[in-house]
PDB file of N, CA and C in Angstrom:
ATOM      1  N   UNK A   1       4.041  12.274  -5.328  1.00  0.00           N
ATOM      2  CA  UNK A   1       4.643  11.019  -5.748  1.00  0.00           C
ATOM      3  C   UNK A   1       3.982   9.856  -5.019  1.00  0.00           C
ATOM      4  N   UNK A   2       3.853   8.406  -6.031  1.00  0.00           N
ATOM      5  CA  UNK A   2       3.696   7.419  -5.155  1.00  0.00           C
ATOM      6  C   UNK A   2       4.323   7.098  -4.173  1.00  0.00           C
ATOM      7  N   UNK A   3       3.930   5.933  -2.897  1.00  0.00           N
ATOM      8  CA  UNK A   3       5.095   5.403  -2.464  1.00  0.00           C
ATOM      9  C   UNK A   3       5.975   4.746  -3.570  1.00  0.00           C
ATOM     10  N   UNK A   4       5.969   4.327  -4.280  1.00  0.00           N
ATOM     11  CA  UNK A   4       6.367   3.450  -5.130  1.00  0.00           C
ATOM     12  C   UNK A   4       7.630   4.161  -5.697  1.00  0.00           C
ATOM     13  N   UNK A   5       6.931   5.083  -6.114  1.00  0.00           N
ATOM     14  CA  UNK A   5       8.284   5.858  -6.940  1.00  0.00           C
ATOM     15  C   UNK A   5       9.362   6.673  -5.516  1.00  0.00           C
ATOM     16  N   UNK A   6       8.804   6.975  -4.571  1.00  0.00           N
ATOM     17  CA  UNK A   6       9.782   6.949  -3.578  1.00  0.00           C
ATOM     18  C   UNK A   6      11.106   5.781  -3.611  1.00  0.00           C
ATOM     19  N   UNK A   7      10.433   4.811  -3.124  1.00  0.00           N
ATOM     20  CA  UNK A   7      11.025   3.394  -2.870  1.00  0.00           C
ATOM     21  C   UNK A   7      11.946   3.187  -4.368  1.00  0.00           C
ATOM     22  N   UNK A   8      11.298   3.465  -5.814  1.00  0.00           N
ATOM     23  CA  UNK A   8      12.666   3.551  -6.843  1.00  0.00           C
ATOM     24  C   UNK A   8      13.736   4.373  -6.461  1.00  0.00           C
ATOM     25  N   UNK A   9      13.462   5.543  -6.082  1.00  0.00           N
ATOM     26  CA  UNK A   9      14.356   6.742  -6.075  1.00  0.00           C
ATOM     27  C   UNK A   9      15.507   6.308  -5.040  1.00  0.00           C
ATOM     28  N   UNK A  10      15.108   5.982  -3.711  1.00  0.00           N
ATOM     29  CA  UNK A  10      15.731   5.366  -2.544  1.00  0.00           C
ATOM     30  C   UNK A  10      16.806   3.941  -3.212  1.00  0.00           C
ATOM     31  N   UNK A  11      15.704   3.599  -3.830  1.00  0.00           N
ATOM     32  CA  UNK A  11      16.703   1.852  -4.466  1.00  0.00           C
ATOM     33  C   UNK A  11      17.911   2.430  -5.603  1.00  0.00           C
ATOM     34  N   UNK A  12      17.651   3.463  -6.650  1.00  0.00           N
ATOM     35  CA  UNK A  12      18.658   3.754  -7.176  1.00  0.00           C
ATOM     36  C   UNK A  12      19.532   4.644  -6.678  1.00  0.00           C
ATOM     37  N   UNK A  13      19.295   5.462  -5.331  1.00  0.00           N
ATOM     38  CA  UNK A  13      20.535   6.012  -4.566  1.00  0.00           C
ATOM     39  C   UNK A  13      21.224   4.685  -4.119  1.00  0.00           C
ATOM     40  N   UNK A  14      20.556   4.174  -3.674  1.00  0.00           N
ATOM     41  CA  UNK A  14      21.378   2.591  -2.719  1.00  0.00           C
ATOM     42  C   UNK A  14      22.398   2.038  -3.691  1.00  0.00           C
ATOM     43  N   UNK A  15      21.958   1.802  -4.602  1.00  0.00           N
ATOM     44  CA  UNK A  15      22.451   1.290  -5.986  1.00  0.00           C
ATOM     45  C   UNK A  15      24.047   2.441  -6.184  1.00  0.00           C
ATOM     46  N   UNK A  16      23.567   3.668  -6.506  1.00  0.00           N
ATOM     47  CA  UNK A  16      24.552   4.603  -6.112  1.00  0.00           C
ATOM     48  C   UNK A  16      25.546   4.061  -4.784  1.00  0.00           C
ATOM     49  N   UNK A  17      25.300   3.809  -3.646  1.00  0.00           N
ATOM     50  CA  UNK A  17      26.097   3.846  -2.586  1.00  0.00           C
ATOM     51  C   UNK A  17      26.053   4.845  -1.436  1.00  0.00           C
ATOM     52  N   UNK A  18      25.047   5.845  -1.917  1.00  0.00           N
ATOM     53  CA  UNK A  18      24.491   6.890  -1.129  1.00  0.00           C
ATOM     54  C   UNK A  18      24.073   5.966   0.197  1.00  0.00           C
ATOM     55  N   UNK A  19      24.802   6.935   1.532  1.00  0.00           N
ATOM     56  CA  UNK A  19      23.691   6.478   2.796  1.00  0.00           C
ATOM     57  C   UNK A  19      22.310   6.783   2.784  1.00  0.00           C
ATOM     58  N   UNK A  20      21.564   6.505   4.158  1.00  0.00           N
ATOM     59  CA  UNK A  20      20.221   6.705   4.427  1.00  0.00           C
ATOM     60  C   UNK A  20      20.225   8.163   4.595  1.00  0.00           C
ATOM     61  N   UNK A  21      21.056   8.817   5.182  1.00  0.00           N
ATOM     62  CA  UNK A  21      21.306  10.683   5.895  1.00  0.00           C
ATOM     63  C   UNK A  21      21.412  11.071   4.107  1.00  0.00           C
ATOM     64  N   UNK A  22      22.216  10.547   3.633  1.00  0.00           N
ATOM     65  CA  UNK A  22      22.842  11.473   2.108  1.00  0.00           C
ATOM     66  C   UNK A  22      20.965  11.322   0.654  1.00  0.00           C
ATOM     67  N   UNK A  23      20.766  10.199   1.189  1.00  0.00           N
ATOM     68  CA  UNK A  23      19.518  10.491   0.158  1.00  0.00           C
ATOM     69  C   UNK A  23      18.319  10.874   1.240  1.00  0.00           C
ATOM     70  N   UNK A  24      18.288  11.223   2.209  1.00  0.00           N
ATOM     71  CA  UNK A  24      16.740  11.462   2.855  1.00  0.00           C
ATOM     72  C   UNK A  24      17.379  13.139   2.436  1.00  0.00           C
ATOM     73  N   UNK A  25      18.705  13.688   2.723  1.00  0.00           N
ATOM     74  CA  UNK A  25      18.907  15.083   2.398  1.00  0.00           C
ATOM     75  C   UNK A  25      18.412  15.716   1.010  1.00  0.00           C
ATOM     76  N   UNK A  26      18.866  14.616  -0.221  1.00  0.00           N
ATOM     77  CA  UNK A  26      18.830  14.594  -0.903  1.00  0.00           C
ATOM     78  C   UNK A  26      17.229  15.188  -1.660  1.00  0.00           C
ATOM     79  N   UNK A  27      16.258  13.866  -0.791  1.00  0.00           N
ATOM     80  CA  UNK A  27      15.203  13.715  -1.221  1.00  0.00           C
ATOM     81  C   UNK A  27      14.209  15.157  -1.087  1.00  0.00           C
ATOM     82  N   UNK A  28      14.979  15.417   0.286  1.00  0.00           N
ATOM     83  CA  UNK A  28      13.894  16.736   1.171  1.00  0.00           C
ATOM     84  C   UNK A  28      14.273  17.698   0.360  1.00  0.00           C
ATOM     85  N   UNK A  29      15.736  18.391  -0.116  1.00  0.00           N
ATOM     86  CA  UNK A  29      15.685  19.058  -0.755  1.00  0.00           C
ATOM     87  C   UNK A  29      15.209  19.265  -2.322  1.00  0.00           C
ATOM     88  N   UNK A  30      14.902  18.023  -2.536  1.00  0.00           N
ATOM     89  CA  UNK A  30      13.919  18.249  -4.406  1.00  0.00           C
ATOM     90  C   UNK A  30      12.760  18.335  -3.600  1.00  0.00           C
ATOM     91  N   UNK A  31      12.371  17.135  -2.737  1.00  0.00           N
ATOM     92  CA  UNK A  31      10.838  16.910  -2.419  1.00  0.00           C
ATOM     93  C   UNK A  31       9.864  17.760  -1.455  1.00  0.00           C
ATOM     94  N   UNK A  32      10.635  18.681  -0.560  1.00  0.00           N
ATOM     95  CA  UNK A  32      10.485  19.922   0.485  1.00  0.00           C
ATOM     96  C   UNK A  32       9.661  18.707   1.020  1.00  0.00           C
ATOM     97  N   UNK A  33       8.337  19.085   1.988  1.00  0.00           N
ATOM     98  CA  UNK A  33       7.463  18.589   2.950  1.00  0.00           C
ATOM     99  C   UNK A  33       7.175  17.442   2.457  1.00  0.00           C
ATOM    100  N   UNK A  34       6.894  17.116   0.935  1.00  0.00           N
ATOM    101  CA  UNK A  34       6.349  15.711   0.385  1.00  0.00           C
ATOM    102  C   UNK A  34       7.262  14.324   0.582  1.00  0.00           C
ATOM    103  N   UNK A  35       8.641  15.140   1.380  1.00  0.00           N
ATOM    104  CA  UNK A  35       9.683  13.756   1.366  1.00  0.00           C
ATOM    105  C   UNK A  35       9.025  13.337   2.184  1.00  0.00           C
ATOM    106  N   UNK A  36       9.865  11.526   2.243  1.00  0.00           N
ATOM    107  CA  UNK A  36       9.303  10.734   3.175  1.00  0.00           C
ATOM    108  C   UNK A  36      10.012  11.083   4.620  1.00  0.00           C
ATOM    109  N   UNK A  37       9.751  10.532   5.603  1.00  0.00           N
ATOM    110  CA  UNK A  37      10.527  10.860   6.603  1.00  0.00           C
ATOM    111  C   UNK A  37      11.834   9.733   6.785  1.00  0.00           C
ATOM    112  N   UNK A  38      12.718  10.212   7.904  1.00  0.00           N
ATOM    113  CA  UNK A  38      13.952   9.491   7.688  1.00  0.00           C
ATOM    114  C   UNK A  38      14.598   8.128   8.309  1.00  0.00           C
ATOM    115  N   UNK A  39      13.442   7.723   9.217  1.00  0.00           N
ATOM    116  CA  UNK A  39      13.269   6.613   9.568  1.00  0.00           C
ATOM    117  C   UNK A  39      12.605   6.134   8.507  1.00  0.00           C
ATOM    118  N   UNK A  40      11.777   6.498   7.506  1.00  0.00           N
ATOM    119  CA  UNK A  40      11.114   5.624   6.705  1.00  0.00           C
ATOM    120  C   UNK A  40      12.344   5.089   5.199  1.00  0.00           C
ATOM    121  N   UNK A  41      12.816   6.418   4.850  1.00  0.00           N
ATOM    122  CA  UNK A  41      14.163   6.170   3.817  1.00  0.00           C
ATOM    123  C   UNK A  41      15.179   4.855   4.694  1.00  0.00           C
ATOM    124  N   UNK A  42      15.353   5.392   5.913  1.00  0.00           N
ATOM    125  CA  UNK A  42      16.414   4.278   6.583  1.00  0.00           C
ATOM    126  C   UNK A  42      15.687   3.106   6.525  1.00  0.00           C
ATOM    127  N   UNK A  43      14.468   2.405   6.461  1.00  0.00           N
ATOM    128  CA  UNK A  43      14.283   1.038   6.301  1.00  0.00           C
ATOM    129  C   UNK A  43      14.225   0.839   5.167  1.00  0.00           C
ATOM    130  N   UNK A  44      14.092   1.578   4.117  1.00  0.00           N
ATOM    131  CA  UNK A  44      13.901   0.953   2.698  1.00  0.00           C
ATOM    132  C   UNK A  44      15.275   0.768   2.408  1.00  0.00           C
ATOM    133  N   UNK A  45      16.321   1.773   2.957  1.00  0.00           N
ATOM    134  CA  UNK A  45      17.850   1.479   2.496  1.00  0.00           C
ATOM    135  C   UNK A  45      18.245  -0.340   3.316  1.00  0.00           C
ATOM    136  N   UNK A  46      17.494  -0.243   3.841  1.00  0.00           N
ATOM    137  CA  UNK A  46      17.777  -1.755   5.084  1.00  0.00           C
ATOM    138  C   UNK A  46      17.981  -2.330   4.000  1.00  0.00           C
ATOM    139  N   UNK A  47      16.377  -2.385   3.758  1.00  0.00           N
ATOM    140  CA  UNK A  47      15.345  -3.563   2.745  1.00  0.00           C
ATOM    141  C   UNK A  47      16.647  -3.829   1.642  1.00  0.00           C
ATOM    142  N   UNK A  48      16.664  -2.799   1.072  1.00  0.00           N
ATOM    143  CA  UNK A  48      17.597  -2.961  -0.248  1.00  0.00           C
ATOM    144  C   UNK A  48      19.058  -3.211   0.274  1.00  0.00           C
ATOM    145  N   UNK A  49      19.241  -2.848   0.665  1.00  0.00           N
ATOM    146  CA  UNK A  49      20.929  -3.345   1.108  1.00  0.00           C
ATOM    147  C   UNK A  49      20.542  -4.634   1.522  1.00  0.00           C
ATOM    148  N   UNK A  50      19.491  -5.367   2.125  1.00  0.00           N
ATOM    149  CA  UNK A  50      19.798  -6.497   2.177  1.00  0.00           C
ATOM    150  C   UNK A  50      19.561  -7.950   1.167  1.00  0.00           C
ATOM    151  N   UNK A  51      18.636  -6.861  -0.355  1.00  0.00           N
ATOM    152  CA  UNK A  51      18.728  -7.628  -1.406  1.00  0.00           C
ATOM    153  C   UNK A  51      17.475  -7.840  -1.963  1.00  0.00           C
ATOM    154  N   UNK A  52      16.547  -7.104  -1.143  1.00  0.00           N
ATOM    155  CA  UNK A  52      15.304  -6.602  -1.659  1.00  0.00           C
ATOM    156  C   UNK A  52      14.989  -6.111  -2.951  1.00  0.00           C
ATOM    157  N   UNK A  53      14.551  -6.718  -4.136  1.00  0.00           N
ATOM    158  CA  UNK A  53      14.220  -5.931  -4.984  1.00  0.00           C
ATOM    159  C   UNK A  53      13.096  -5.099  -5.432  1.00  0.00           C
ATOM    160  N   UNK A  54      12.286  -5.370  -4.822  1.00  0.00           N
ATOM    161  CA  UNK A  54      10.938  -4.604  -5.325  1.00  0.00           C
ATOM    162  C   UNK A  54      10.648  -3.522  -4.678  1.00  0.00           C
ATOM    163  N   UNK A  55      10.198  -3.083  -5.518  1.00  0.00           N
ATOM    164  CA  UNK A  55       9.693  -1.287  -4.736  1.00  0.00           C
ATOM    165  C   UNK A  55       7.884  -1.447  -4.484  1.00  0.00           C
ATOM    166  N   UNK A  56       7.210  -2.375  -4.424  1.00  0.00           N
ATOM    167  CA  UNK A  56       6.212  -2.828  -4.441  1.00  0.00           C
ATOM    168  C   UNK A  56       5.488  -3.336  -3.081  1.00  0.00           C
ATOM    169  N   UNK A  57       4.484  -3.193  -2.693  1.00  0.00           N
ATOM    170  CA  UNK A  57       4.120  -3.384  -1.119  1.00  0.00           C
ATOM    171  C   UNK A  57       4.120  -4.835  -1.594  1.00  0.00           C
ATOM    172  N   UNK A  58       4.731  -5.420   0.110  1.00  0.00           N
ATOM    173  CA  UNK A  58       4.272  -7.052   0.102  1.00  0.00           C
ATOM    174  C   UNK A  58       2.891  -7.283   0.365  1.00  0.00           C
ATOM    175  N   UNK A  59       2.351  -8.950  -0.061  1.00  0.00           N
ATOM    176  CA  UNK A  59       0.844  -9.025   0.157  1.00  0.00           C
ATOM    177  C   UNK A  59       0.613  -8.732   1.754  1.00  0.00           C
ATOM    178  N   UNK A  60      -0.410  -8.751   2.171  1.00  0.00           N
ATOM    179  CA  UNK A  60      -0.469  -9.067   3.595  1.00  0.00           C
ATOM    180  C   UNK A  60      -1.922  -9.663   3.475  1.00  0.00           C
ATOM    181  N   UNK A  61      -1.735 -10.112   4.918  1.00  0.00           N
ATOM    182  CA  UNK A  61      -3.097 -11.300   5.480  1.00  0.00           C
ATOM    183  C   UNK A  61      -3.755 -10.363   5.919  1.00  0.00           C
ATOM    184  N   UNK A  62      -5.129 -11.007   6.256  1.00  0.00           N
ATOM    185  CA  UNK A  62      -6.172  -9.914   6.908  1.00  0.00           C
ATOM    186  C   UNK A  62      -7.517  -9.688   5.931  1.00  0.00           C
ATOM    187  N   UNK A  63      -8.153  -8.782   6.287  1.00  0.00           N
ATOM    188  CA  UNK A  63      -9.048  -8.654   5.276  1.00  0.00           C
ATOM    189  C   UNK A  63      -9.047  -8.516   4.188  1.00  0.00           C
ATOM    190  N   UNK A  64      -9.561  -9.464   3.441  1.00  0.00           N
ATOM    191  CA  UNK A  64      -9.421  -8.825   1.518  1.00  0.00           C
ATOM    192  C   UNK A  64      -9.760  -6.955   1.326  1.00  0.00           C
ATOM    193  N   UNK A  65      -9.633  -6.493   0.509  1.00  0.00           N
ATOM    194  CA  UNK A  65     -10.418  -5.242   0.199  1.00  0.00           C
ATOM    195  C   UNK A  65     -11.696  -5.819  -0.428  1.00  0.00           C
ATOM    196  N   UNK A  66     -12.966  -5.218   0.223  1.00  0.00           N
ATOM    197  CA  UNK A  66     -14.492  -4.984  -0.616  1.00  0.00           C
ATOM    198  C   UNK A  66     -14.812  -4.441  -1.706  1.00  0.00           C
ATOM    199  N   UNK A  67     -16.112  -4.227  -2.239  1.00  0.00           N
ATOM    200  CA  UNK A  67     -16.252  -3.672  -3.551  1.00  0.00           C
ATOM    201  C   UNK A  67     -17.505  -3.464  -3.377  1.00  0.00           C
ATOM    202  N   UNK A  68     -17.893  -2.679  -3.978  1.00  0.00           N
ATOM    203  CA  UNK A  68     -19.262  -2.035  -3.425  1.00  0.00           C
ATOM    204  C   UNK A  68     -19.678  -1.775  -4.706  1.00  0.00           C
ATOM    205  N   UNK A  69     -20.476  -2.309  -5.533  1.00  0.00           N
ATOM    206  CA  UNK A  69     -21.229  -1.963  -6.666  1.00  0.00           C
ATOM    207  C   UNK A  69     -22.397  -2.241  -7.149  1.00  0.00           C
ATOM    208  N   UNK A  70     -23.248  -1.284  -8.084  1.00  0.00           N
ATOM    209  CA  UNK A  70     -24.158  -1.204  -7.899  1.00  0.00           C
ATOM    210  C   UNK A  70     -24.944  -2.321  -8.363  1.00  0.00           C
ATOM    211  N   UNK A  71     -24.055  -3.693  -9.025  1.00  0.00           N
ATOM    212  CA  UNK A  71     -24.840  -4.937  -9.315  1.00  0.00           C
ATOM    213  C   UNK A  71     -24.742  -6.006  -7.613  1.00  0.00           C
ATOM    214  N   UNK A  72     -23.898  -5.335  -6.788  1.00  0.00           N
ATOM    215  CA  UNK A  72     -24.217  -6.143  -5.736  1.00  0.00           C
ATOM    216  C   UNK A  72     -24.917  -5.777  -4.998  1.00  0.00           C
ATOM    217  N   UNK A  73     -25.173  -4.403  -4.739  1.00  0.00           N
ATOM    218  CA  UNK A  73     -26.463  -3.677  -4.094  1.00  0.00           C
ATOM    219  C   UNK A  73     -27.266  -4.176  -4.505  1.00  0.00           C
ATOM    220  N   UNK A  74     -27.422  -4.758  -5.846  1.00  0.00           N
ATOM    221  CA  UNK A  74     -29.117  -5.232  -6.706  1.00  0.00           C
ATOM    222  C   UNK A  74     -28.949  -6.259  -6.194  1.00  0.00           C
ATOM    223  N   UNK A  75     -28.150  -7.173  -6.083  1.00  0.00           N
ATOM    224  CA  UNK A  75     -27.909  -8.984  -5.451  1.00  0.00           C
ATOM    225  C   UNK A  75     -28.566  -8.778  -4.231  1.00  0.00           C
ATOM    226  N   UNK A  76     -28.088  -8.109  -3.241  1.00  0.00           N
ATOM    227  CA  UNK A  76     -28.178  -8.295  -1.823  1.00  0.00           C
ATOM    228  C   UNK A  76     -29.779  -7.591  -1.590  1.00  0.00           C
ATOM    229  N   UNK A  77     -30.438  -6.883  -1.960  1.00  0.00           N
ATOM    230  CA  UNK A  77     -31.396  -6.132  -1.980  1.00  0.00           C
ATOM    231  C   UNK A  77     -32.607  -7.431  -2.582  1.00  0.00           C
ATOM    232  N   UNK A  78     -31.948  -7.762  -3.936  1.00  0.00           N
ATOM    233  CA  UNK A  78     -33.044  -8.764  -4.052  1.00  0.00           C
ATOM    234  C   UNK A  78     -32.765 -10.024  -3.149  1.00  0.00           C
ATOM    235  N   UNK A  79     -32.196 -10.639  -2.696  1.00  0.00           N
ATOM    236  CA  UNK A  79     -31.975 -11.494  -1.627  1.00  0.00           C
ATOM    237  C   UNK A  79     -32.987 -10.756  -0.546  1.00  0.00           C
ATOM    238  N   UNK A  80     -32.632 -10.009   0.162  1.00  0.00           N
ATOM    239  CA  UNK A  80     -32.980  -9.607   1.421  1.00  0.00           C
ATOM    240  C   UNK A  80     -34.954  -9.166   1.264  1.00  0.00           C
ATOM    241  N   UNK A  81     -35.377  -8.893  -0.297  1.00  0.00           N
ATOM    242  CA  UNK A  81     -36.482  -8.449  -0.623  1.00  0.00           C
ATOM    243  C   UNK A  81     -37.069 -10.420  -0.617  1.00  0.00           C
ATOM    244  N   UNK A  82     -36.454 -10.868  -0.908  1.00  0.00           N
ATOM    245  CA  UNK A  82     -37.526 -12.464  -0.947  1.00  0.00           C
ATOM    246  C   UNK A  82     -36.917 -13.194   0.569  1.00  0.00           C
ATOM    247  N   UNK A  83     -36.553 -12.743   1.093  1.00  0.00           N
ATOM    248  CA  UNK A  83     -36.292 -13.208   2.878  1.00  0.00           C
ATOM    249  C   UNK A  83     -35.855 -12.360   3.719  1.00  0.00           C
ATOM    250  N   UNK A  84     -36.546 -11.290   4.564  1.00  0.00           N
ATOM    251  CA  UNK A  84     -36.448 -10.243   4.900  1.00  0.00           C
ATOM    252  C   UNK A  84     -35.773 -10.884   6.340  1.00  0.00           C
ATOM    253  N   UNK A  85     -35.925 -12.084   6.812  1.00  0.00           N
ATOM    254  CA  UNK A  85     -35.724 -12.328   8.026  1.00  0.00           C
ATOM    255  C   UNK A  85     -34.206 -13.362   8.204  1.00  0.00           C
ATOM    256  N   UNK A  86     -33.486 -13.320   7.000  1.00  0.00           N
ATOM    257  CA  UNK A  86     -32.279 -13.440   6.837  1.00  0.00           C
ATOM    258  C   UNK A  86     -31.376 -12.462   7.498  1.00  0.00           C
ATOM    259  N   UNK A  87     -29.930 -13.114   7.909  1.00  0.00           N
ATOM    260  CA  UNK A  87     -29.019 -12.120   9.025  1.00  0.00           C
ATOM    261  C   UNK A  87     -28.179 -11.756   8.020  1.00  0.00           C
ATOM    262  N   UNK A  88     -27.317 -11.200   8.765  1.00  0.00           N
ATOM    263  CA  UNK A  88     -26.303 -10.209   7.771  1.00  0.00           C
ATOM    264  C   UNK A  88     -24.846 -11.522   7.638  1.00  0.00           C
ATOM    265  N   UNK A  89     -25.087 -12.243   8.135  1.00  0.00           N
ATOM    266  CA  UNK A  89     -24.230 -13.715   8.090  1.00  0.00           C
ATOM    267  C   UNK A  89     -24.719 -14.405   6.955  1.00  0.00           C
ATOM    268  N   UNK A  90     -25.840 -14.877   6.642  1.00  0.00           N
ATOM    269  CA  UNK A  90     -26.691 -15.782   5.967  1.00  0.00           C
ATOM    270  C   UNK A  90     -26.944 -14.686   4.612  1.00  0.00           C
ATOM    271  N   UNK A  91     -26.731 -13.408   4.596  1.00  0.00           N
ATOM    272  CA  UNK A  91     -26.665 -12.408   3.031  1.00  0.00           C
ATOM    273  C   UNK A  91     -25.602 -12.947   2.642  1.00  0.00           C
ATOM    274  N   UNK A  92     -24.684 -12.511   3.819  1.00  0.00           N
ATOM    275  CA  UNK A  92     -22.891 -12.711   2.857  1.00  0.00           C
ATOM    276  C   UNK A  92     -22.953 -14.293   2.710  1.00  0.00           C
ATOM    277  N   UNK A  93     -23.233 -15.167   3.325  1.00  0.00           N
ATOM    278  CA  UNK A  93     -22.933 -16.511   2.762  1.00  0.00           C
ATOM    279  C   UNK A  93     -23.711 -16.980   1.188  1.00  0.00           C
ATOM    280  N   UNK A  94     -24.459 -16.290   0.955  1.00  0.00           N
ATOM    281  CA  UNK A  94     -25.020 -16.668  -0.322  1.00  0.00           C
ATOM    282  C   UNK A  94     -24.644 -16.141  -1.025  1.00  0.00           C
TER     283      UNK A  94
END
């Protein structure tokens, strides 16, 4: 399972009225080893009991994710092939 569909399953016990102990039991016994653990069910029951709706990761700051493909390998390759004495600062800025 995703996290995602965890975090539904957890939000419609909550919804139910189920505690954090009654659905992590719950969960382990459909989910055996694949459940989440029970500090992790107990913050999502937080989250949602306190009015959280999404089962969806929040954004966060920090590094974007990269992308590595094979038309930017051709970009950076031909860059670096007509100025070999360019830094790895002065690739990414162009």
């Amino acid at each position: 399972m995703e996290k995602t569909e965890y975090r539904a399953v957890i939000k419609f016990f909550v919804l139910e009225g189920l505690s954090a102990t009654e659905i992590h039991t719950k969960m382990v016994k459909v989910l055996k080893e694949s459940a989440p653990s029970f500090p992790t069910v107990h913050r999502w029951v937080l989250d949602f009991k306190r009015g959280r709706t999404s089962v969806e990761d929040e954004p966060r700051s920090g590094r974007p994710k990269s992308a590595t493909t094979p038309e930017i390998i051709e970009q950076v390759y031909d860059i670096v092939c007509k100025d070999p004495s360019l830094t790895k600062r002065e690739i990414a800025d162009t």
